[in-house]
N, C-alpha and C. Protein backbone atom coordinates (compact mmCIF):
# COMPACT_ATOMS: atom_id res chain seq x y z
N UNK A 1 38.24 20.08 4.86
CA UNK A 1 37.59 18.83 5.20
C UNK A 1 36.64 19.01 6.37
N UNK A 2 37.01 19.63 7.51
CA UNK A 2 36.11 19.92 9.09
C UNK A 2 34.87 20.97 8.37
N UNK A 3 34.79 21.79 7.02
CA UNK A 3 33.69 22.26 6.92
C UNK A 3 32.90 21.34 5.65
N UNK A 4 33.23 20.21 4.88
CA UNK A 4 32.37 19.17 4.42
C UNK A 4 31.54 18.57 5.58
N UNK A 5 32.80 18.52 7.00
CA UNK A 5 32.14 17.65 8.00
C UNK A 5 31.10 18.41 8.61
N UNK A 6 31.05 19.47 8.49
CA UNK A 6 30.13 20.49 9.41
C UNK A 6 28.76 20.34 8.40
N UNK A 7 29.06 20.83 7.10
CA UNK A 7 27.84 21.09 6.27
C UNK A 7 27.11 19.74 6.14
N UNK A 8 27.87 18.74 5.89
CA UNK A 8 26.58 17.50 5.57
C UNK A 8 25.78 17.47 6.65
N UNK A 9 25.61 17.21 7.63
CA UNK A 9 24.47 17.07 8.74
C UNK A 9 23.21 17.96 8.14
N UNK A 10 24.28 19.56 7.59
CA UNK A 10 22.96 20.52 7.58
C UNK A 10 21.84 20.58 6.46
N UNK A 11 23.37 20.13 5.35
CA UNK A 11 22.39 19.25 3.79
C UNK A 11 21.41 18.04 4.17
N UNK A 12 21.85 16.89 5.22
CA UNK A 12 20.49 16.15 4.80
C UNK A 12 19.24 16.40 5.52
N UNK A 13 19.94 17.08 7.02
CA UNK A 13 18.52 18.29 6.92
C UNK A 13 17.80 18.64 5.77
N UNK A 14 18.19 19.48 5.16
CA UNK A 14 17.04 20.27 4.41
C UNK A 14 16.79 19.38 3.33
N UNK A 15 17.18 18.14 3.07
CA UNK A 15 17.29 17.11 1.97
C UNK A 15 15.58 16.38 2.79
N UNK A 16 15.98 16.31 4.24
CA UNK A 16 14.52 15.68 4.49
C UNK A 16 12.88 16.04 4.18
N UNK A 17 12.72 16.85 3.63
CA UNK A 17 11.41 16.99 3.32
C UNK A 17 11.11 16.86 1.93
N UNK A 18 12.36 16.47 1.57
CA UNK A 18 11.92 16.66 -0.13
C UNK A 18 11.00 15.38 -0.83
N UNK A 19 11.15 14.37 -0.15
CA UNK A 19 10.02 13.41 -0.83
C UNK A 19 8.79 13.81 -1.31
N UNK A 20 8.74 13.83 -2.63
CA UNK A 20 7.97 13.76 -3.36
C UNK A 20 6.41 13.01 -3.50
N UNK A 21 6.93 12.01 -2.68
CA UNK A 21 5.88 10.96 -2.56
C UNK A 21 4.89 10.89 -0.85
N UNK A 22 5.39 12.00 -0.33
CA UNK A 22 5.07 12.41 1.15
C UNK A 22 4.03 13.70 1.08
N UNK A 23 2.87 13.01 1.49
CA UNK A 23 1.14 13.68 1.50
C UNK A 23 1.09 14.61 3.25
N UNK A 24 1.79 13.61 3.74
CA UNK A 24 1.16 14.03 5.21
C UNK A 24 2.67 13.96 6.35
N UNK A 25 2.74 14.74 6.82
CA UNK A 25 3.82 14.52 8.21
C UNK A 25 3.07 15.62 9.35
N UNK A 26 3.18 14.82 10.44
CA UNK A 26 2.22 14.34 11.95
C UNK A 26 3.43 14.57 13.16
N UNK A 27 4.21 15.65 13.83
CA UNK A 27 4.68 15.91 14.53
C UNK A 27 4.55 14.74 15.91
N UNK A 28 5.65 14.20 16.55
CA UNK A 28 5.10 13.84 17.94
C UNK A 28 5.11 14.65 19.01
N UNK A 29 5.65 15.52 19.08
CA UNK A 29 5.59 16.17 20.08
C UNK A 29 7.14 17.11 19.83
N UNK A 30 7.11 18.30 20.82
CA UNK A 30 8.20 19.48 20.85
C UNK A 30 9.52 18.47 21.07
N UNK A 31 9.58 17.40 21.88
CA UNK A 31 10.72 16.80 22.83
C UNK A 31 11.10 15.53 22.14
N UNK A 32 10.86 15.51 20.64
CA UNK A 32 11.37 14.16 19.87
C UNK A 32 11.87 14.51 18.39
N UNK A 33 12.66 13.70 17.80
CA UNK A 33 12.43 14.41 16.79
C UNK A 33 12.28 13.31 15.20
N UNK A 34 11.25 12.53 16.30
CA UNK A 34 10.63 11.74 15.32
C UNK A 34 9.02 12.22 15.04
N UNK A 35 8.63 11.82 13.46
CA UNK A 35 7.25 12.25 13.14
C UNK A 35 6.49 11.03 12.48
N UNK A 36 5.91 11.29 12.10
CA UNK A 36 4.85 9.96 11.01
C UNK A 36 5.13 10.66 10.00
N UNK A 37 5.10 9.97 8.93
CA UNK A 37 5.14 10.51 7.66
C UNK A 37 4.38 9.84 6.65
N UNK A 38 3.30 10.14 5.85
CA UNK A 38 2.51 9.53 5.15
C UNK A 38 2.90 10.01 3.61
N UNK A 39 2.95 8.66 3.01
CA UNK A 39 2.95 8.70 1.86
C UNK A 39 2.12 8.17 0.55
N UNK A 40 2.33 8.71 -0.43
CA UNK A 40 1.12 7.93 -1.60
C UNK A 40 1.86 7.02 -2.37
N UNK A 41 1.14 5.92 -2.98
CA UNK A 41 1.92 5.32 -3.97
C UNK A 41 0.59 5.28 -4.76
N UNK A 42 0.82 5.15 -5.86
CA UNK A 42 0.26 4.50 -7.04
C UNK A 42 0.96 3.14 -7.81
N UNK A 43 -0.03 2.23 -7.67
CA UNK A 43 0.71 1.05 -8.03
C UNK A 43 0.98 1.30 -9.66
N UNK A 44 2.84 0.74 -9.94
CA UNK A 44 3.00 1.17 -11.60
C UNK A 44 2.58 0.76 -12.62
N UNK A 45 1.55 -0.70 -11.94
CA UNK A 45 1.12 -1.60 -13.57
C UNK A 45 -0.10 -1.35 -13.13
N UNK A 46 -1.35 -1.56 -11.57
CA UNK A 46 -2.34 -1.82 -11.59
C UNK A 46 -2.30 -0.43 -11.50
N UNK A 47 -2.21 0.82 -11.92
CA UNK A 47 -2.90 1.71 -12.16
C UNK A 47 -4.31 2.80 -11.46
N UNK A 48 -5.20 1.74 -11.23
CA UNK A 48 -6.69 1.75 -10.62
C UNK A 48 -6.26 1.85 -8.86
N UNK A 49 -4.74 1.66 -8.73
CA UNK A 49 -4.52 1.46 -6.88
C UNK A 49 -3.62 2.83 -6.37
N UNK A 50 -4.25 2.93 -5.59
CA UNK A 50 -3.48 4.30 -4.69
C UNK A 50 -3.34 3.51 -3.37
N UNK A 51 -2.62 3.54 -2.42
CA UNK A 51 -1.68 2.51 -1.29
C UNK A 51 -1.25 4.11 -0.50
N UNK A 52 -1.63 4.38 0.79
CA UNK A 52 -0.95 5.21 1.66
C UNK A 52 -0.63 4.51 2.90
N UNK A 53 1.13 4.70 3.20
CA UNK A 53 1.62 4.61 3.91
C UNK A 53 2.18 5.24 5.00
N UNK A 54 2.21 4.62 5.85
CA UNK A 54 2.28 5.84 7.44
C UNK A 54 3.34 5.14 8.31
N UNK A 55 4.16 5.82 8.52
CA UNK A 55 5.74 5.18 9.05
C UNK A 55 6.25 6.32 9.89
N UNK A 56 6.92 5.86 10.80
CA UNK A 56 7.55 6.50 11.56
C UNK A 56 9.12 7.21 11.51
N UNK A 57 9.05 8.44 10.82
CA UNK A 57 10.85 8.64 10.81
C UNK A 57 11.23 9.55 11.52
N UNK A 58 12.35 9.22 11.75
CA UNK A 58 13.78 9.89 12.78
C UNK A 58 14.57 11.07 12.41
N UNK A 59 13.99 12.03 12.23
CA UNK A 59 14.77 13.45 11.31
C UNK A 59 16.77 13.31 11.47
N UNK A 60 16.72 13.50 13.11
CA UNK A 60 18.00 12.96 13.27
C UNK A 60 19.03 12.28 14.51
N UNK A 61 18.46 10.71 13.85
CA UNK A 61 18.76 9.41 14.07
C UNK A 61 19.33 8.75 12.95
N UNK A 62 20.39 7.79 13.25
CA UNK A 62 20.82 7.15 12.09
C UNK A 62 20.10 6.10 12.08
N UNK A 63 18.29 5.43 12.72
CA UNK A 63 17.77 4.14 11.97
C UNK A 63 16.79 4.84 12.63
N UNK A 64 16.08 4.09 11.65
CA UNK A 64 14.20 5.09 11.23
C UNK A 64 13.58 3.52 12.36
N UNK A 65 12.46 3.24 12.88
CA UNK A 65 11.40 2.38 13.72
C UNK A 65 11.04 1.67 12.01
N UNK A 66 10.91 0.66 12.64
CA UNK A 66 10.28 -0.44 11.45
C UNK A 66 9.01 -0.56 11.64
N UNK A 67 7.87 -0.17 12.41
CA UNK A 67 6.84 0.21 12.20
C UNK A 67 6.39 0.70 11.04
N UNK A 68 4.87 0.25 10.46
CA UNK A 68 4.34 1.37 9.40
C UNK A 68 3.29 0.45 9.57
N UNK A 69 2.46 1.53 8.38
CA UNK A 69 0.84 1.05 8.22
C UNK A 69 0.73 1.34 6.69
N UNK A 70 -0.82 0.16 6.08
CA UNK A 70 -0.43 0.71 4.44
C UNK A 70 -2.57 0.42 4.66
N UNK A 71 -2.93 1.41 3.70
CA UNK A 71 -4.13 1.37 3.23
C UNK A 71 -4.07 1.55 1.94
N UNK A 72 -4.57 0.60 1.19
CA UNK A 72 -4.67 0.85 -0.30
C UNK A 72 -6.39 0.82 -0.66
N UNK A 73 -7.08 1.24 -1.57
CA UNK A 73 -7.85 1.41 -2.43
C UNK A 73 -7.94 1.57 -3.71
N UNK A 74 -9.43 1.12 -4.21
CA UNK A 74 -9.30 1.06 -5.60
C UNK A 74 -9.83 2.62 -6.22
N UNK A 75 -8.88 3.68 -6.92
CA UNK A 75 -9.14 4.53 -6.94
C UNK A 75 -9.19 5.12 -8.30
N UNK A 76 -8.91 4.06 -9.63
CA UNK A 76 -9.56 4.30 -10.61
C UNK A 76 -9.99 3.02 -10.99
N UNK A 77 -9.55 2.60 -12.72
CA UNK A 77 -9.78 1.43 -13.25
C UNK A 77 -8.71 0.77 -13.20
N UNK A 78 -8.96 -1.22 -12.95
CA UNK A 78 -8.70 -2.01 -12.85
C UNK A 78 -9.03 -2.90 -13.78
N UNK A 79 -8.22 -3.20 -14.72
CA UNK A 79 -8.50 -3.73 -16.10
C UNK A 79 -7.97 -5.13 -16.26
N UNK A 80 -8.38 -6.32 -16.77
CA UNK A 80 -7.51 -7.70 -17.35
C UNK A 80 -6.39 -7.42 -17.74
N UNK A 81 -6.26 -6.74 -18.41
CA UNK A 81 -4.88 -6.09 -19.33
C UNK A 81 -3.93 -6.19 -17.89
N UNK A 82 -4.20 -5.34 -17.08
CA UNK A 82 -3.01 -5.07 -16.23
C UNK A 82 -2.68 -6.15 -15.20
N UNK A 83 -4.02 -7.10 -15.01
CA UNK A 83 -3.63 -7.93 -13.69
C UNK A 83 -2.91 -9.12 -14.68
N UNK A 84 -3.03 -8.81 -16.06
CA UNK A 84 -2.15 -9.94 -16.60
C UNK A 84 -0.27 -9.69 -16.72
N UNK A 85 -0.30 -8.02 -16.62
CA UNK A 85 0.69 -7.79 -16.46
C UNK A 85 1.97 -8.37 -15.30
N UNK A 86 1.11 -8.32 -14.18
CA UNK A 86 1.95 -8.42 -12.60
C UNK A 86 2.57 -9.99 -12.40
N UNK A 87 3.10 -10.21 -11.78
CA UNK A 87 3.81 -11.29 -11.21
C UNK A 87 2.74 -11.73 -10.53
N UNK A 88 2.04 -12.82 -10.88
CA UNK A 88 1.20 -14.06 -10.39
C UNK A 88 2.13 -14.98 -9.38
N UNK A 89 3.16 -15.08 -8.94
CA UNK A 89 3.22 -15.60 -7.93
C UNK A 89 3.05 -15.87 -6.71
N UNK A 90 3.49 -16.60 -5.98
CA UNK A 90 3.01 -16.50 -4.39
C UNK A 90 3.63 -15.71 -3.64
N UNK A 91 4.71 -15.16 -3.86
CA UNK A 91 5.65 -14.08 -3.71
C UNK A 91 5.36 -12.54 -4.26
N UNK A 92 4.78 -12.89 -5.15
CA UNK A 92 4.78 -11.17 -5.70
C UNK A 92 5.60 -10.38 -6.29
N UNK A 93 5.82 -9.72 -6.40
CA UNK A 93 6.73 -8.56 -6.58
C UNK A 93 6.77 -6.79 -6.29
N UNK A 94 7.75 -6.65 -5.65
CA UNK A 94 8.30 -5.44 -5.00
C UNK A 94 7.63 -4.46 -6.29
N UNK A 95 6.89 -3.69 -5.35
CA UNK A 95 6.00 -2.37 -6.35
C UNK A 95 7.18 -0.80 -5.97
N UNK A 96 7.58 -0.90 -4.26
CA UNK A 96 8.10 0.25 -3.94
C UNK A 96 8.82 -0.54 -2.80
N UNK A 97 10.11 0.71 -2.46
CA UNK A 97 11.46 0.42 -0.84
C UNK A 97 11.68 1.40 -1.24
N UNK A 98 11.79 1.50 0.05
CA UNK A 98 12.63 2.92 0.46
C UNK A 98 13.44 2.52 1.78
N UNK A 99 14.77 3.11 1.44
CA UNK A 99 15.98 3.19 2.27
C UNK A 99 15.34 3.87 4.04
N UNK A 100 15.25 2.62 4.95
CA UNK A 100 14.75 3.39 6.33
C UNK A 100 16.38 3.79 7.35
N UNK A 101 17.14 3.78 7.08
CA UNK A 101 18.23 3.95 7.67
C UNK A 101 19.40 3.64 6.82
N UNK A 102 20.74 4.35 7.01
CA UNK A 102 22.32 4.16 7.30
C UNK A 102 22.82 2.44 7.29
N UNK A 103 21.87 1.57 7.74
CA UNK A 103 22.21 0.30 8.37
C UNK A 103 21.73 -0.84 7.47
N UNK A 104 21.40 -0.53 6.18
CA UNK A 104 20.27 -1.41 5.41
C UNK A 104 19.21 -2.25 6.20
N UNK A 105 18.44 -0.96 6.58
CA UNK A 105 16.87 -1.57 6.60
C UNK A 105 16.17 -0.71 5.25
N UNK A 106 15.42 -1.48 4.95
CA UNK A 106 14.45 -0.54 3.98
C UNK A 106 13.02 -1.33 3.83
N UNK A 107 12.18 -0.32 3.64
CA UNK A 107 10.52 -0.99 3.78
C UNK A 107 10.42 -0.77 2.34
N UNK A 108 9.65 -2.07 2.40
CA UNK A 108 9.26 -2.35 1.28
C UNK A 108 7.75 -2.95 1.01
N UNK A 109 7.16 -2.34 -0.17
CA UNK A 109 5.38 -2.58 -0.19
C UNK A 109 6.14 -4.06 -1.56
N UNK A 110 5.27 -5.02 -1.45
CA UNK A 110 5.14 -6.03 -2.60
C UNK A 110 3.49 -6.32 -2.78
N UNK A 111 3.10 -6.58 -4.31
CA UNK A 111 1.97 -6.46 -4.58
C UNK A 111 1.75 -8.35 -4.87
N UNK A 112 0.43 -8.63 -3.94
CA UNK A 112 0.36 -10.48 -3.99
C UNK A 112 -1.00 -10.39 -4.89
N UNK A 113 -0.92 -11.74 -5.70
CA UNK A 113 -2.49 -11.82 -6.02
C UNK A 113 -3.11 -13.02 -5.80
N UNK A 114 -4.32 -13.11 -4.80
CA UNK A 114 -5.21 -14.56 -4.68
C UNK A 114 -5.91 -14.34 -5.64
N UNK A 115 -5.56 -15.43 -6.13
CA UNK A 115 -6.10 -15.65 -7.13
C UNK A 115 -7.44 -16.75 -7.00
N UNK A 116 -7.63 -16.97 -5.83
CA UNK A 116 -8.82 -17.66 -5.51
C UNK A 116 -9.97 -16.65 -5.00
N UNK A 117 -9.35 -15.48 -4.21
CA UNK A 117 -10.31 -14.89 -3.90
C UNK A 117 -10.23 -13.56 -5.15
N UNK A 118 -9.75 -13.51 -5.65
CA UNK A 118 -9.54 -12.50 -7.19
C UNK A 118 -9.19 -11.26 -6.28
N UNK A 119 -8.19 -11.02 -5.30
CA UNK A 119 -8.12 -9.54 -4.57
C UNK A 119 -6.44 -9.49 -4.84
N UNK A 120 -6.11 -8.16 -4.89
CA UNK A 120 -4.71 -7.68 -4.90
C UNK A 120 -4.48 -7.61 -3.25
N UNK A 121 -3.58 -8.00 -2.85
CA UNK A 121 -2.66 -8.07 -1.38
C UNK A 121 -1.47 -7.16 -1.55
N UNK A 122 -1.49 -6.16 -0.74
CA UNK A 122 -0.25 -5.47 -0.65
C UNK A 122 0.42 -5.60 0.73
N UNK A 123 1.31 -6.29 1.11
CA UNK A 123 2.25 -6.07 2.23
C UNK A 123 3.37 -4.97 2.09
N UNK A 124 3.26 -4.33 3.40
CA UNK A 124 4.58 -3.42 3.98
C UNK A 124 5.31 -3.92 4.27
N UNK A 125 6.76 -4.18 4.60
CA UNK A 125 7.42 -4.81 5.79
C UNK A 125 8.47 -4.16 5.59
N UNK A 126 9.12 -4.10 6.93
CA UNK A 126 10.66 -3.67 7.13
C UNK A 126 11.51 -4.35 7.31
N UNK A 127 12.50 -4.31 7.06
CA UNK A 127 13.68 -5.33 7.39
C UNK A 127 15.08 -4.80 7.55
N UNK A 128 15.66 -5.41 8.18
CA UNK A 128 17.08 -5.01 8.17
C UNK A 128 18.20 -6.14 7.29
N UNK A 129 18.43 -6.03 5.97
CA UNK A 129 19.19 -6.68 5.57
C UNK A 129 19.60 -7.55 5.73
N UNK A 130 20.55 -7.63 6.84
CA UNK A 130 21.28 -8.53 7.51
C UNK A 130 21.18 -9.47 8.52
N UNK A 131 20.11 -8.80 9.58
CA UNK A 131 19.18 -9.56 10.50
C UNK A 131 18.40 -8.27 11.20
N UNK A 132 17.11 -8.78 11.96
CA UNK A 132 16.54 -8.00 12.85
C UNK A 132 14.69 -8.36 12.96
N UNK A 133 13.92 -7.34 13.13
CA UNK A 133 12.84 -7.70 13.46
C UNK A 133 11.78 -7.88 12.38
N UNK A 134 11.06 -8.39 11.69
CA UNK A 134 10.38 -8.09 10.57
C UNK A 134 8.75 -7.90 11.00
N UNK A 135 8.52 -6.36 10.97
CA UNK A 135 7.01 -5.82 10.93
C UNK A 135 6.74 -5.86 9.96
N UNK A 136 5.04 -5.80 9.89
CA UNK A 136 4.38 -5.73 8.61
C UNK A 136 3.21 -4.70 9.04
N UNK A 137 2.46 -4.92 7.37
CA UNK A 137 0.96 -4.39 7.48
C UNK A 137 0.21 -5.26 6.25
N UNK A 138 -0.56 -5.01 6.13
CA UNK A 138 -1.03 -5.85 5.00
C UNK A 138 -2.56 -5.09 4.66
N UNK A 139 -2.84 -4.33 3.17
CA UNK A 139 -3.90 -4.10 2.86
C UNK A 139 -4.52 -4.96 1.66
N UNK A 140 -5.75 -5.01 1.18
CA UNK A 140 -6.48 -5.63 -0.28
C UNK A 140 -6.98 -4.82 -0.33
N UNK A 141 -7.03 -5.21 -1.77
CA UNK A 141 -7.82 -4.84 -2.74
C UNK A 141 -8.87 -5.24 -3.29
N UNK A 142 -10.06 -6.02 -3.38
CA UNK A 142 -10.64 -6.75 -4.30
C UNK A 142 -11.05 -6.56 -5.78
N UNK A 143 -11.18 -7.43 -6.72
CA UNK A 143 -11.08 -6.91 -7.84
C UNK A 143 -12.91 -7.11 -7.98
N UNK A 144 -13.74 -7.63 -7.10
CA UNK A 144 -15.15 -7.78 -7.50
C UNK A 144 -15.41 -6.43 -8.03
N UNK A 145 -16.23 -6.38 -9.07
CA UNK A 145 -17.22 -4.96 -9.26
C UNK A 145 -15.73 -4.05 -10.50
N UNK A 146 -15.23 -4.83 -10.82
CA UNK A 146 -13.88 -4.39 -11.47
C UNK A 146 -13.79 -5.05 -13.13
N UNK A 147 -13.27 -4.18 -14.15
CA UNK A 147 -13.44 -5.04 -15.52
C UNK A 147 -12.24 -6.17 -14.96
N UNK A 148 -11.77 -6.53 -14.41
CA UNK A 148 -10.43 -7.60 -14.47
C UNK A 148 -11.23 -8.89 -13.47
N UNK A 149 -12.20 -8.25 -12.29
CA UNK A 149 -12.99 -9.71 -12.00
C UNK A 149 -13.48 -11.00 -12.90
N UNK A 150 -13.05 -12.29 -12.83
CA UNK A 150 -13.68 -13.15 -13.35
C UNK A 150 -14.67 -13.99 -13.11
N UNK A 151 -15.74 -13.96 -13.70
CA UNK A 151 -16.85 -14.98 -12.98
C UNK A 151 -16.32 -16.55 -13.32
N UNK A 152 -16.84 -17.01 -12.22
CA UNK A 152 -16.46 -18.49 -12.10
C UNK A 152 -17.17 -19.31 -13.16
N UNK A 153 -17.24 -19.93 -14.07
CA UNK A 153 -18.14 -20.93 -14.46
C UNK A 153 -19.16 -21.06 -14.35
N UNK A 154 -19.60 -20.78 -15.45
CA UNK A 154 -21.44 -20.54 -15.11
C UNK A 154 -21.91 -19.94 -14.55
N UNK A 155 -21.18 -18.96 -13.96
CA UNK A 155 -21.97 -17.96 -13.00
C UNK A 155 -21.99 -16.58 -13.23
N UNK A 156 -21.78 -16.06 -14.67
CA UNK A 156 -21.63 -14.85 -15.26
C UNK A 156 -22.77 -14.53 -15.05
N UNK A 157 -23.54 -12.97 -14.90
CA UNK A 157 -24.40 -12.64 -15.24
C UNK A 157 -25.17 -12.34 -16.59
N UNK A 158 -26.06 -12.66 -16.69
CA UNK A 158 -26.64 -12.30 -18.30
C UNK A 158 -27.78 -10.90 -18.30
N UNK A 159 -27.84 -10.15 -19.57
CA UNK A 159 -28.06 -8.80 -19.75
C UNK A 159 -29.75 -9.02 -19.14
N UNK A 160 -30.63 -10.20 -19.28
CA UNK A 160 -31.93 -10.16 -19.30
C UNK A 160 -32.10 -10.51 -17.60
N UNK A 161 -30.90 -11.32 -16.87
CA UNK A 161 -31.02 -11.42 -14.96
C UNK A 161 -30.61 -10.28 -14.63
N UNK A 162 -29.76 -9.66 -15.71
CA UNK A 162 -29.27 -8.14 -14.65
C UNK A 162 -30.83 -7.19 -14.64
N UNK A 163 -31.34 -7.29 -15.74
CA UNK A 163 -32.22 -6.41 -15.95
C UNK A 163 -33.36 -6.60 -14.99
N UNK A 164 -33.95 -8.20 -15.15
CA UNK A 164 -35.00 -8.61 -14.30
C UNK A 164 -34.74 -7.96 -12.71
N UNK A 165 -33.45 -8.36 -12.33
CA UNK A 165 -33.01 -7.66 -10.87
C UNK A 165 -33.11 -6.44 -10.77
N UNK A 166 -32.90 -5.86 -11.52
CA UNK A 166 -32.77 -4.53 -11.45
C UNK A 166 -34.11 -3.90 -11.23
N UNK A 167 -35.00 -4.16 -11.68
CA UNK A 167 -36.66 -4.19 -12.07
C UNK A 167 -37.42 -4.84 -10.94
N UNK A 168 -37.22 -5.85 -10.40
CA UNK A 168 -38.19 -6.50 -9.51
C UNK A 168 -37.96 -6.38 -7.86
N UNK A 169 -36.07 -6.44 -7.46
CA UNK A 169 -35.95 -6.33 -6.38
C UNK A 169 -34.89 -4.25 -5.93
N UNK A 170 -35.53 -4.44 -4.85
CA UNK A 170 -35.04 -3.23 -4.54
C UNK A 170 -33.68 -3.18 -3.93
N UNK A 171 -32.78 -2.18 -4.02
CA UNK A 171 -31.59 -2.45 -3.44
C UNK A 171 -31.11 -2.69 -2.36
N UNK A 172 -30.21 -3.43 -2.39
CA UNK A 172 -30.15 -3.97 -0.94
C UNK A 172 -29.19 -2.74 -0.51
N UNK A 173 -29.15 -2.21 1.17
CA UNK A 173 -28.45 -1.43 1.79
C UNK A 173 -27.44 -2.10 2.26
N UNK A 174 -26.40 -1.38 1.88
CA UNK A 174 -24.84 -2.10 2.71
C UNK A 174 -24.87 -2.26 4.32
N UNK A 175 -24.27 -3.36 4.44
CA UNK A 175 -24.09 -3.74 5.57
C UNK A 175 -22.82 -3.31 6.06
N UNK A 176 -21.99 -3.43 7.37
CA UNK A 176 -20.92 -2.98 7.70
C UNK A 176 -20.01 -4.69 7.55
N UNK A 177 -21.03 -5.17 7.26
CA UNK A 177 -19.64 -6.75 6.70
C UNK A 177 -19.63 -6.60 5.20
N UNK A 178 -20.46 -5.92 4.62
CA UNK A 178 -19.88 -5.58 2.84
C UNK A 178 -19.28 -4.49 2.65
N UNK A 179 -19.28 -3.53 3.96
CA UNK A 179 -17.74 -2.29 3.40
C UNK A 179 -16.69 -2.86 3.72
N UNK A 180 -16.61 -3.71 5.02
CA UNK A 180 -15.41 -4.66 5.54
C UNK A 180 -15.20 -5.00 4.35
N UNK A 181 -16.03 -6.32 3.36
CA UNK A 181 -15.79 -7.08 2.64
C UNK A 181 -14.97 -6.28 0.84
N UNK A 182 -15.28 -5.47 0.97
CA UNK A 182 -15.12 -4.35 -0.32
C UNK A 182 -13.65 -3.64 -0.02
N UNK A 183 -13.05 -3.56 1.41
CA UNK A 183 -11.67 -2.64 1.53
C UNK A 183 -10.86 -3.63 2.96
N UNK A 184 -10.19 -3.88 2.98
CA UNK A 184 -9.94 -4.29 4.34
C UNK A 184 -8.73 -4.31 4.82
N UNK A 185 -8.65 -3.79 5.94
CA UNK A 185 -6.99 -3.21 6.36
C UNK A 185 -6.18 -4.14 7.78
N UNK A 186 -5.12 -4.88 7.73
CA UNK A 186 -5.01 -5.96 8.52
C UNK A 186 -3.89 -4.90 8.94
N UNK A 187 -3.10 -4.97 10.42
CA UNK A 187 -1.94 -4.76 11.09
C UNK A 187 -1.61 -5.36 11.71
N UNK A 188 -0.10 -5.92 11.74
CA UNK A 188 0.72 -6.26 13.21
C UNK A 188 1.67 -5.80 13.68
């Protein structure tokens, strides 16, 4: 029994690096033995979304910091098909959690959709089960410029205005409020 008790510590050692879903880990320093750890997701229905997350874990500590950060982008196609798939509620639904400690906390990404502004919302947050502090992050997506965008009423484009535009005026250069407006990454 005293050498089960000896070896587990050393198993979930070497158990820690195995995430699969972990792109990046960011040392803090020689004198801690906490790191950042970045991870990828791919959302399982919208497909077109890649979401990296950056969190703080505790190699060995029994509760991980409820801190994190999430950047998502649109990194293939985004189709009708799929945004008809997802949970349209105001709530959403849980895309990914992962277990942050021994104590039931676990972070969890949920995928929202405004459906007024047609953008996918992904929140991070951590929690502790039972009670405690609740951090977040919050990235979008927008679906403009996407087959799943819908034009509003009457305001579709037609093949002979796309063309005329295309032909008469020259392109406009992005501004730094239309890359804002195209990706945008909120934290608290």
């Amino acid at each position: 029994m005293k050498k089960i008790a000896l070896l587990a510590p050393l198993l979930a050692l070497t158990l820690v690096g195995c995430d699969k879903n972990e792109v990046g880990d960011v040392s803090l320093g020689l004198f801690t033995t906490k790191d950042i750890k970045i991870d990828i997701l791919v959302d399982p229905i919208v497909t077109g979304v890649t979401c990296h997350v950056a969190s703080i874990e505790a190699n060995l500590d029994l509760a991980d910091p409820s801190d994190s950060a999430i950047s998502c982008r649109q990194t293939g196609e985004i189709t009708a098909d799929m945004i008809a798939k997802i949970d349209t509620s105001k709530s959403g639904e849980i895309v990914f959690q992962k277990s942050k400690s021994v104590f039931f906390k676990t972070m969890k990404i949920r995928r929202i959709l405004d459906k007024n502004s047609q953008t996918l919302m992904y929140v991070s947050y951590s929690t502790k089960e039972t009670s405690g502090s609740y951090k977040h992050s919050l990235s979008t997506v927008p679906l403009w410029g996407t087959a799943a965008y819908q034009y509003p009423a009457g305001t579709a484009p037609t093949a002979s205005s796309s063309a005329k535009s295309n032909t008469t005026e020259p392109a406009k250069p992005m501004t730094v409020g239309d890359a804002t407006a195209k990706n945008s990454d909120v934290s608290y």
